[in-house]
PDB file of N, CA and C in Angstrom:
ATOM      1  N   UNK A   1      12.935 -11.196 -26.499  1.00  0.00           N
ATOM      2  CA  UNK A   1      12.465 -10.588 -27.724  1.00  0.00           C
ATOM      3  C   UNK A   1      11.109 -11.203 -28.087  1.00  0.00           C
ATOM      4  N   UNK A   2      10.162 -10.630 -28.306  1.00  0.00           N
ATOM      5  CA  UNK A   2       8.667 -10.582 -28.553  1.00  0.00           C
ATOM      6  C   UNK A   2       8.282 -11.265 -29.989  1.00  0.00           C
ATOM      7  N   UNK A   3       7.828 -11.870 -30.851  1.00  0.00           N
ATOM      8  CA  UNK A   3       7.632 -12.684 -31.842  1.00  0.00           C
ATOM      9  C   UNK A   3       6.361 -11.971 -31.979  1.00  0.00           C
ATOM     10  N   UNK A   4       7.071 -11.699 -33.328  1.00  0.00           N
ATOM     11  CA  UNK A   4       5.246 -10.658 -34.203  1.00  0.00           C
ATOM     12  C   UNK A   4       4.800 -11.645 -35.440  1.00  0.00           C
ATOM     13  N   UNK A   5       3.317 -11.348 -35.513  1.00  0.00           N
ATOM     14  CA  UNK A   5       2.964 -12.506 -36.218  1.00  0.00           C
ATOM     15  C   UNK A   5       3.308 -12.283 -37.154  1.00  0.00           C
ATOM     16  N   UNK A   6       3.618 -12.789 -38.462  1.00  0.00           N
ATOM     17  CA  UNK A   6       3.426 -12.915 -39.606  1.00  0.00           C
ATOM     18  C   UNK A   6       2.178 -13.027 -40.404  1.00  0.00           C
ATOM     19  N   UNK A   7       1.912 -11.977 -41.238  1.00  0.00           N
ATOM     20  CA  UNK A   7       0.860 -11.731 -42.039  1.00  0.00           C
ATOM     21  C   UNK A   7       1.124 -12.747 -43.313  1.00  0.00           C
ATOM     22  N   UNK A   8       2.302 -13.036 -43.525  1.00  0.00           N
ATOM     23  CA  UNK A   8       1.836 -14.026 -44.608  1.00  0.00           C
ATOM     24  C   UNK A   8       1.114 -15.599 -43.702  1.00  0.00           C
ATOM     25  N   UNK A   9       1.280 -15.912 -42.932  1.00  0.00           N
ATOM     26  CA  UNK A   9       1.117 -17.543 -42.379  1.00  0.00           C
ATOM     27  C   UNK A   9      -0.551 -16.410 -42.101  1.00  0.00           C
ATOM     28  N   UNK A  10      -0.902 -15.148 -41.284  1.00  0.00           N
ATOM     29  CA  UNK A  10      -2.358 -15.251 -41.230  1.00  0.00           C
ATOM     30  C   UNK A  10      -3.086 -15.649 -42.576  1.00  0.00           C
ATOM     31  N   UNK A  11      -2.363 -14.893 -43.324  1.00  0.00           N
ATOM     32  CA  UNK A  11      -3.090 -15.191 -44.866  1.00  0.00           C
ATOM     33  C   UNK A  11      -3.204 -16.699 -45.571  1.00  0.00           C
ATOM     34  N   UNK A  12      -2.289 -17.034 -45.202  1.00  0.00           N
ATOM     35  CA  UNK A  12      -2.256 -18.780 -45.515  1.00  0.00           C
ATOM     36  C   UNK A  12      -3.228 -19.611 -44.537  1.00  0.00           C
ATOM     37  N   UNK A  13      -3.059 -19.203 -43.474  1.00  0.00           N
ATOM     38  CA  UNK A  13      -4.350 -20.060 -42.495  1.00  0.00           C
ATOM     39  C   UNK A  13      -5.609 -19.372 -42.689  1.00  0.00           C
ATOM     40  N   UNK A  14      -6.026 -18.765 -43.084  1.00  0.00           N
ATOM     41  CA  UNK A  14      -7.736 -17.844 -43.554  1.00  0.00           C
ATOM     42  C   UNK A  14      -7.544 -18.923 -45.009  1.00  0.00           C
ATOM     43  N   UNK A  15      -6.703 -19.123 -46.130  1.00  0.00           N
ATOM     44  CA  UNK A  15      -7.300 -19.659 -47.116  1.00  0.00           C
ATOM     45  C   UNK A  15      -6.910 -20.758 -46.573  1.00  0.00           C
ATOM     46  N   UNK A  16      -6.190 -21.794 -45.920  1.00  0.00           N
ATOM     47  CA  UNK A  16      -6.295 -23.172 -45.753  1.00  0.00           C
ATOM     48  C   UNK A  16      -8.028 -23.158 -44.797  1.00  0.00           C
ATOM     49  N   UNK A  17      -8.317 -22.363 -43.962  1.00  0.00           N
ATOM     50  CA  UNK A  17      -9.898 -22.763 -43.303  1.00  0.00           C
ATOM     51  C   UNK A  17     -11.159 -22.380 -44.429  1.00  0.00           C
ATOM     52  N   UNK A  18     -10.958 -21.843 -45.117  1.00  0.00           N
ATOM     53  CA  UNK A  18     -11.352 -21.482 -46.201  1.00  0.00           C
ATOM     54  C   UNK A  18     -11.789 -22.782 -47.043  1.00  0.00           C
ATOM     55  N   UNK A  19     -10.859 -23.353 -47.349  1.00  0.00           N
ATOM     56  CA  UNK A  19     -10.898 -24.172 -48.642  1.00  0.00           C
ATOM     57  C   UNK A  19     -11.253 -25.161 -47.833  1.00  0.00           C
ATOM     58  N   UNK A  20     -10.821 -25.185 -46.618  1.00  0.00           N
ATOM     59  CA  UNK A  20     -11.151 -26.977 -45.839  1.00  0.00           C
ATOM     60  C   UNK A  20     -12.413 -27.326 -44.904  1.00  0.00           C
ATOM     61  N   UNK A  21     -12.355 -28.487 -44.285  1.00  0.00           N
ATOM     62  CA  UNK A  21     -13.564 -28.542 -43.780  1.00  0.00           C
ATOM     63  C   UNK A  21     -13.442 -28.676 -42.186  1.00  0.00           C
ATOM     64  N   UNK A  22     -12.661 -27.760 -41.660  1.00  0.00           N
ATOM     65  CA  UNK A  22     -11.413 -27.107 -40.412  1.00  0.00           C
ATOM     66  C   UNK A  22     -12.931 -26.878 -39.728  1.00  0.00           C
ATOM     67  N   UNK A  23     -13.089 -26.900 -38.405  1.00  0.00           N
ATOM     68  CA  UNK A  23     -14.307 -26.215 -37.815  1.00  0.00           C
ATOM     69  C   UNK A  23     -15.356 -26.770 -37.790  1.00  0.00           C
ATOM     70  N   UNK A  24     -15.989 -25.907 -37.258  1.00  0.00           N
ATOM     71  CA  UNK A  24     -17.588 -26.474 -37.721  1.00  0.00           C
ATOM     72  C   UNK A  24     -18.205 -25.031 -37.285  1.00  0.00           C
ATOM     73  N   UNK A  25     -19.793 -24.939 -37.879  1.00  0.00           N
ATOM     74  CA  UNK A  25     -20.645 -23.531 -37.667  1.00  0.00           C
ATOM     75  C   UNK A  25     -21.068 -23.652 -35.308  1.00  0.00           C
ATOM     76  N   UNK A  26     -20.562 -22.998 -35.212  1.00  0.00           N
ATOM     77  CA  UNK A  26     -20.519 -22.817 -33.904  1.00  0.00           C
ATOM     78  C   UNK A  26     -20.722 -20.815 -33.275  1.00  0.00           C
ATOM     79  N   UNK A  27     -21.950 -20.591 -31.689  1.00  0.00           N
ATOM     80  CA  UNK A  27     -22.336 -19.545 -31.455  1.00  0.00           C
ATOM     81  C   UNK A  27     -20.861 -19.314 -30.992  1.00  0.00           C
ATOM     82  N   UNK A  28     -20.862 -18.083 -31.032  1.00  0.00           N
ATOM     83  CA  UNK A  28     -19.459 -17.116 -30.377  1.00  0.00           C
ATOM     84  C   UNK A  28     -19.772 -16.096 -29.588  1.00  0.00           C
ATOM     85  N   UNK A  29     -19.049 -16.610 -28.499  1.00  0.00           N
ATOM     86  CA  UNK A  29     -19.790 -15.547 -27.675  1.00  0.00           C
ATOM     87  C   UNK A  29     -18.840 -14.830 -26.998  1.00  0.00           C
ATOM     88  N   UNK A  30     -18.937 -13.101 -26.541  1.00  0.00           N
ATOM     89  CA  UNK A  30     -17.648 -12.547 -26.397  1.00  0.00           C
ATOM     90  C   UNK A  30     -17.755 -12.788 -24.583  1.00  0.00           C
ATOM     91  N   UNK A  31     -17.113 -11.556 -24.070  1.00  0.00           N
ATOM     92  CA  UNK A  31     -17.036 -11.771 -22.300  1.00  0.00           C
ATOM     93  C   UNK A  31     -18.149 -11.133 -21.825  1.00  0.00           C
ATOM     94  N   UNK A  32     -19.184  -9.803 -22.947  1.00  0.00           N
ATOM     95  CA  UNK A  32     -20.502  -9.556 -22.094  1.00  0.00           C
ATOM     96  C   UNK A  32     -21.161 -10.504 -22.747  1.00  0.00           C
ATOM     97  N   UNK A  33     -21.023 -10.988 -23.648  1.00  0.00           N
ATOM     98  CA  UNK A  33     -22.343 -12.240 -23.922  1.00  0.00           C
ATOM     99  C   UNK A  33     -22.382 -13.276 -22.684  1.00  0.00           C
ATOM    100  N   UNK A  34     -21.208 -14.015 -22.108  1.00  0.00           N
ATOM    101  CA  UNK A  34     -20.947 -14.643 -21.085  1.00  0.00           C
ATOM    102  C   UNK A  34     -21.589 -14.177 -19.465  1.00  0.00           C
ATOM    103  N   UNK A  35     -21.685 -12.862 -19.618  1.00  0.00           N
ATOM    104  CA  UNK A  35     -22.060 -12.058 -18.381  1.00  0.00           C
ATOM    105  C   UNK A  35     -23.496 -12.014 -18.841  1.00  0.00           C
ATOM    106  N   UNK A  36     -24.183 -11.446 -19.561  1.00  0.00           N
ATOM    107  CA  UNK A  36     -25.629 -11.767 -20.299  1.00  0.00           C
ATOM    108  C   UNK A  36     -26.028 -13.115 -19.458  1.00  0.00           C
ATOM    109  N   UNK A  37     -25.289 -14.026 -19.983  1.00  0.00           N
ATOM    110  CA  UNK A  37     -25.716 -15.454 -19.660  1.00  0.00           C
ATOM    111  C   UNK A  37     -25.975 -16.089 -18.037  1.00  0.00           C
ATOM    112  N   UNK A  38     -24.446 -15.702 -17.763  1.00  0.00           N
ATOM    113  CA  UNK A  38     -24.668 -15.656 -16.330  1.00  0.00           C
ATOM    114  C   UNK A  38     -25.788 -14.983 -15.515  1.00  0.00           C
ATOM    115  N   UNK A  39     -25.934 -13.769 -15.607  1.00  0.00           N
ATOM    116  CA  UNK A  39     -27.566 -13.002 -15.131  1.00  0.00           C
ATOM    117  C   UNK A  39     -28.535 -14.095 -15.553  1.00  0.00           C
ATOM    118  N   UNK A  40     -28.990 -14.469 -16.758  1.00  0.00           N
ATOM    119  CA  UNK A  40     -30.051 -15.729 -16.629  1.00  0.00           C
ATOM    120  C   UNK A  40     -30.167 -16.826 -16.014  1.00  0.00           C
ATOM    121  N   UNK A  41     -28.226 -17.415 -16.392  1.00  0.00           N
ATOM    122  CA  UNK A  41     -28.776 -18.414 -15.009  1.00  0.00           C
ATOM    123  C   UNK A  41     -28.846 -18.244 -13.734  1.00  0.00           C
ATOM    124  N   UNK A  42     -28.839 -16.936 -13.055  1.00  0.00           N
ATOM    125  CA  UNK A  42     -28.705 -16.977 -12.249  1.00  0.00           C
ATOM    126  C   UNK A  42     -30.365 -17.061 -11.634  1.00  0.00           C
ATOM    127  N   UNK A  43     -30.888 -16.140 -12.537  1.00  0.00           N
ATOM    128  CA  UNK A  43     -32.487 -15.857 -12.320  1.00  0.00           C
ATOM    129  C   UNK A  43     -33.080 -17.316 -12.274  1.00  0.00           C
ATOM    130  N   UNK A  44     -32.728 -18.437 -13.374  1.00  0.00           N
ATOM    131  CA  UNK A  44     -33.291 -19.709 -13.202  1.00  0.00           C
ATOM    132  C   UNK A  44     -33.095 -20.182 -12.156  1.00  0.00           C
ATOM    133  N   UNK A  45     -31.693 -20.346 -11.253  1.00  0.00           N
ATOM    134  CA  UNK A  45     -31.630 -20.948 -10.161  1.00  0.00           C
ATOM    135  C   UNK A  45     -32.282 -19.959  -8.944  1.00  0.00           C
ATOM    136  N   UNK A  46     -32.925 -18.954  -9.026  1.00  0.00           N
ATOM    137  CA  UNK A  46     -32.975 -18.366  -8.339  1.00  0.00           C
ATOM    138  C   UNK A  46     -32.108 -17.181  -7.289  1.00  0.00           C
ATOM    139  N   UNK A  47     -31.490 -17.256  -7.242  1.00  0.00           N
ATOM    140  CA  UNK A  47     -29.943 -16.112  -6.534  1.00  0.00           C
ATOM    141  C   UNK A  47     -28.775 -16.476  -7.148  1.00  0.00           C
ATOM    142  N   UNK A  48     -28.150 -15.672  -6.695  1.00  0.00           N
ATOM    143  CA  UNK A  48     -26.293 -15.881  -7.203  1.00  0.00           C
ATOM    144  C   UNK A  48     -25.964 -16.720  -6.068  1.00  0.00           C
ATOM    145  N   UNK A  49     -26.423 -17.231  -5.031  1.00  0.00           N
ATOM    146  CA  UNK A  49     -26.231 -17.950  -4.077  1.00  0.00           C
ATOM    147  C   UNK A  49     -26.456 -19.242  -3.796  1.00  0.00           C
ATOM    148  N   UNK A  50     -27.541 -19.517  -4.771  1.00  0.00           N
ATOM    149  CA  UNK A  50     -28.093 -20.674  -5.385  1.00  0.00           C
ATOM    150  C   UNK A  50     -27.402 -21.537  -6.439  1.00  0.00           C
ATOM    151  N   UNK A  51     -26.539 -20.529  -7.148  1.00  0.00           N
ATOM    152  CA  UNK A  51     -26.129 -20.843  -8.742  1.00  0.00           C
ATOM    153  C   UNK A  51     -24.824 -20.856  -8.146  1.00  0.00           C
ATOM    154  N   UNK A  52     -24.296 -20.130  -7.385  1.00  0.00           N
ATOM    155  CA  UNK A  52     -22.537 -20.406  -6.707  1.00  0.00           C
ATOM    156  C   UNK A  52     -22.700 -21.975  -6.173  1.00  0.00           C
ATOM    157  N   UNK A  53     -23.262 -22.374  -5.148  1.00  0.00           N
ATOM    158  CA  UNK A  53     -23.390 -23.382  -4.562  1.00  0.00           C
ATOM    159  C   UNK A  53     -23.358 -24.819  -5.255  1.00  0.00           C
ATOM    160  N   UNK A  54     -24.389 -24.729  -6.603  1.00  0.00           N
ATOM    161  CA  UNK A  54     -24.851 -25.389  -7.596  1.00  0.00           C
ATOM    162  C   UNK A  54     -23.458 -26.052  -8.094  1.00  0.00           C
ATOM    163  N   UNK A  55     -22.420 -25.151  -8.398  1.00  0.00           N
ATOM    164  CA  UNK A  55     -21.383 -25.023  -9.600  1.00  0.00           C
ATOM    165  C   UNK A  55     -20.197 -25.051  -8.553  1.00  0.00           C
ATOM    166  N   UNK A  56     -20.710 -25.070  -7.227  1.00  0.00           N
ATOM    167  CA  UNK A  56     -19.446 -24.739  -6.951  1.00  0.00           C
ATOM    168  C   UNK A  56     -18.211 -23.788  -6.561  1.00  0.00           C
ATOM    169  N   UNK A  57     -18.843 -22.675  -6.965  1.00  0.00           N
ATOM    170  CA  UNK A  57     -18.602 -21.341  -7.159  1.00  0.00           C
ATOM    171  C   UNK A  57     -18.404 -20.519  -5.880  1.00  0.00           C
ATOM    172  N   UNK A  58     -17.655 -19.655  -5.536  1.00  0.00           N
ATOM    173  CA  UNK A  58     -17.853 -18.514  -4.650  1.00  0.00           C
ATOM    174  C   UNK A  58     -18.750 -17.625  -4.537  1.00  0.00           C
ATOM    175  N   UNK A  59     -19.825 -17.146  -3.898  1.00  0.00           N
ATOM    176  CA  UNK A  59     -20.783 -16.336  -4.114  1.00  0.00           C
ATOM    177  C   UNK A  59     -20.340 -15.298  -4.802  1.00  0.00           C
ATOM    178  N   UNK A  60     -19.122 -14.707  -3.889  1.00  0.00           N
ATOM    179  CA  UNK A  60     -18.362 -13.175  -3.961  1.00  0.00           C
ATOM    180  C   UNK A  60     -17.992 -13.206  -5.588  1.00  0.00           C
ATOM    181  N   UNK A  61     -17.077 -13.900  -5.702  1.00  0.00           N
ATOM    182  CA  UNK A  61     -16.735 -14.322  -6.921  1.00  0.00           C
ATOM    183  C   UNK A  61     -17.587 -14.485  -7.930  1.00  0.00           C
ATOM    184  N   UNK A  62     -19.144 -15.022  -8.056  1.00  0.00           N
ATOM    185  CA  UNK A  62     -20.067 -14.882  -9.256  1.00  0.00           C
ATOM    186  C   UNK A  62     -20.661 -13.413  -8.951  1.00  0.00           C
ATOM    187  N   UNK A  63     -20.950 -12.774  -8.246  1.00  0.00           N
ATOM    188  CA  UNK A  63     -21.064 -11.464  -7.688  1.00  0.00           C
ATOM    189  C   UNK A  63     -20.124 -10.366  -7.835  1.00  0.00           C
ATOM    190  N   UNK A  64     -18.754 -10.742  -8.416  1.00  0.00           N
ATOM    191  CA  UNK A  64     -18.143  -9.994  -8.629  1.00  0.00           C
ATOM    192  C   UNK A  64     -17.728 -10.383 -10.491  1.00  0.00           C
ATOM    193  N   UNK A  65     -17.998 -11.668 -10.984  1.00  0.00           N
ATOM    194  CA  UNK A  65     -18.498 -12.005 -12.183  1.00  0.00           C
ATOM    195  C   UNK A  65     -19.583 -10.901 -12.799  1.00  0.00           C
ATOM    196  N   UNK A  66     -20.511 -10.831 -12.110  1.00  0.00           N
ATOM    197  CA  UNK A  66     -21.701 -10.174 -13.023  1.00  0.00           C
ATOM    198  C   UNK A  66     -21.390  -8.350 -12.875  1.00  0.00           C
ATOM    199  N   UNK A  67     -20.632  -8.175 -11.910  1.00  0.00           N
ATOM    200  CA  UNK A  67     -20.753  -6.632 -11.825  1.00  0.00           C
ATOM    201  C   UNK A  67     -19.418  -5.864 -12.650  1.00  0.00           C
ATOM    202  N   UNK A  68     -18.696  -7.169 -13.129  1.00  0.00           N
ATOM    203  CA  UNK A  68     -17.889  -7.009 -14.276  1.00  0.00           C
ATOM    204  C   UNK A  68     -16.233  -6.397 -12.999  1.00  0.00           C
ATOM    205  N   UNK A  69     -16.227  -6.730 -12.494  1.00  0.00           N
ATOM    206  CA  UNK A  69     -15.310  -7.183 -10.998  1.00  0.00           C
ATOM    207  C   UNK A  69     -14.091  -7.465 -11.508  1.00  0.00           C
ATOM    208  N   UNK A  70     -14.836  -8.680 -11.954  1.00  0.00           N
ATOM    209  CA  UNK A  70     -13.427  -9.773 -12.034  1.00  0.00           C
ATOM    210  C   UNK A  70     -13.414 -10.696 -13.615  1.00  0.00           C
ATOM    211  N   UNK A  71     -12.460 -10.826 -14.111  1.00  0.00           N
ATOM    212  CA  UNK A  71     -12.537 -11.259 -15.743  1.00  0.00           C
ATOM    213  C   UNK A  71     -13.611 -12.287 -15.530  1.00  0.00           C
ATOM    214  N   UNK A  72     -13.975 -12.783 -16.645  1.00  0.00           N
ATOM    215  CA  UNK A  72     -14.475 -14.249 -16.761  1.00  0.00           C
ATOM    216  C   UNK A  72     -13.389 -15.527 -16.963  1.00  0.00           C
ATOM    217  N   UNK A  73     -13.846 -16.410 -16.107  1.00  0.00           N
ATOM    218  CA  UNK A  73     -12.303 -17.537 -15.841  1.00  0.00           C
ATOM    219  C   UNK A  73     -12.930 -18.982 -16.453  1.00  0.00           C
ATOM    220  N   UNK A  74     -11.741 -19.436 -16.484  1.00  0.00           N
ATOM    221  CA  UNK A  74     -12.289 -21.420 -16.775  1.00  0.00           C
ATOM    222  C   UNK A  74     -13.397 -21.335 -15.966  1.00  0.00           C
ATOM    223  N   UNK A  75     -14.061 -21.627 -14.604  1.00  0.00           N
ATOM    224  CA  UNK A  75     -14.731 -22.517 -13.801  1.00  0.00           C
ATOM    225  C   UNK A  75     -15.654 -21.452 -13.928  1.00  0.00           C
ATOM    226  N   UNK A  76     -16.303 -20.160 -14.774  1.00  0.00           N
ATOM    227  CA  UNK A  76     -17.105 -20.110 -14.987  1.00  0.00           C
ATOM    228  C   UNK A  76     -17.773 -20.337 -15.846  1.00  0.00           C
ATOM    229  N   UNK A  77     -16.834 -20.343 -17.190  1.00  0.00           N
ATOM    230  CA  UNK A  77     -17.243 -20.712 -18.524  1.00  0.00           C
ATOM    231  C   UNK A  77     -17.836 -22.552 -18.462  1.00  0.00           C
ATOM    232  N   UNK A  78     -17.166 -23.294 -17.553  1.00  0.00           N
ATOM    233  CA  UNK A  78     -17.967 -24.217 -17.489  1.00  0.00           C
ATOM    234  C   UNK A  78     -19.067 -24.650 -16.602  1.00  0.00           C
ATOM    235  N   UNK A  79     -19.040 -23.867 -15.932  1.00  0.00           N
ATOM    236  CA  UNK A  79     -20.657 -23.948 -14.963  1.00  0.00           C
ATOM    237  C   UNK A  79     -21.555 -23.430 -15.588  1.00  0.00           C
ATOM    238  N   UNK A  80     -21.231 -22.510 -16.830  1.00  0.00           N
ATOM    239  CA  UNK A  80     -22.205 -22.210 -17.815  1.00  0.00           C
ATOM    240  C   UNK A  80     -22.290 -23.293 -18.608  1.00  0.00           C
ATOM    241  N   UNK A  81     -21.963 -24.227 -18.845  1.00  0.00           N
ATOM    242  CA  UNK A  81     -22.042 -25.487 -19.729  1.00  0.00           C
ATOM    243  C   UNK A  81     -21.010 -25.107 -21.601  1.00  0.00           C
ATOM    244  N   UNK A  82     -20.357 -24.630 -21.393  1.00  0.00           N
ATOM    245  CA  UNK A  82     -19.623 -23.774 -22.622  1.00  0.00           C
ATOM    246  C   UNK A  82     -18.178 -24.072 -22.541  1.00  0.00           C
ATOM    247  N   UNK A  83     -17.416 -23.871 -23.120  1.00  0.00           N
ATOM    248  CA  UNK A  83     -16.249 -24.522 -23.744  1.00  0.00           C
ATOM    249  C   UNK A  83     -15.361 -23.494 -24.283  1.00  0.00           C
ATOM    250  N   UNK A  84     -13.745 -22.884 -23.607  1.00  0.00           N
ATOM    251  CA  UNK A  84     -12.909 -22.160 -24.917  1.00  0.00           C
ATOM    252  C   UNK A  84     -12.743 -22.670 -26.332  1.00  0.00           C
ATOM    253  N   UNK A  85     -12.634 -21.842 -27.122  1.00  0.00           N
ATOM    254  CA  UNK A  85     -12.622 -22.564 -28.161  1.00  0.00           C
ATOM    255  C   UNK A  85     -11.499 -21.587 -29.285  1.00  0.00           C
ATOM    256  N   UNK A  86     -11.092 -21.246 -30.338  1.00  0.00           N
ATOM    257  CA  UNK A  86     -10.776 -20.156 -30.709  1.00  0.00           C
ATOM    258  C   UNK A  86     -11.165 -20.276 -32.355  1.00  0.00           C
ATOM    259  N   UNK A  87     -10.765 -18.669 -32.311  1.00  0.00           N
ATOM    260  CA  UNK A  87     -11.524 -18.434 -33.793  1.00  0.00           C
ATOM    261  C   UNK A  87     -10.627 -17.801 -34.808  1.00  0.00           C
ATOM    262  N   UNK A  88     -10.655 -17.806 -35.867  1.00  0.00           N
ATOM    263  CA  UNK A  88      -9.789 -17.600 -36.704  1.00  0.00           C
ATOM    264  C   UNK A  88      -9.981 -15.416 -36.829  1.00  0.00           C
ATOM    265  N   UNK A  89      -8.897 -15.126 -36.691  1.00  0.00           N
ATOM    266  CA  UNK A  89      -9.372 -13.302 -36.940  1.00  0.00           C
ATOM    267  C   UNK A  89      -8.774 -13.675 -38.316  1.00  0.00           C
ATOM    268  N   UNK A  90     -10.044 -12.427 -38.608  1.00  0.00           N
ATOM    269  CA  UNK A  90     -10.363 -12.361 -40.382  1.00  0.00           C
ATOM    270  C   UNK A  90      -9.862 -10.839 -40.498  1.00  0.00           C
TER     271      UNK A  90
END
């Protein structure tokens, strides 16, 4: 059996982040902002072959990153230098 959220606890956690000093001002970025990003670094390092190697990465795999292939995963979000994080829905 599936567990549905409760709208009263959302409503109680929006005014507890609200009133507190929970967080901090931080960019948010969705999965094409992430793909955005990736295309630049890739241009800085020069190829997707350059920037796989760099990080670690599978060519195929950042190549199938940018052409929107394959989701965006942990080990890319940190070869971008970036961090999960989560956000409160309002």
């Amino acid at each position: 059996m599936a567990l549905r959220p409760n709208p009263k606890h959302r409503k109680e956690n929006a005014e507890l982040i609200a009133e507190s000093d929970l967080g901090r001002n931080a960019h948010i970025f969705e999965n094409a902002d992430i793909i955005r990003l990736l295309g630049a670094a890739i241009e800085r390092e020069g190829s997707i072959t350059a920037f796989a190697k760099r990080h670690g990465l599978h060519r195929t795999d950042v190549n199938n990153f940018l052409n929107g292939r394959r989701p965006v995963t942990s080990s890319l979000v940190k070869a971008l230098g970036l961090r999960k994080v989560y956000v409160a829905d309002q």
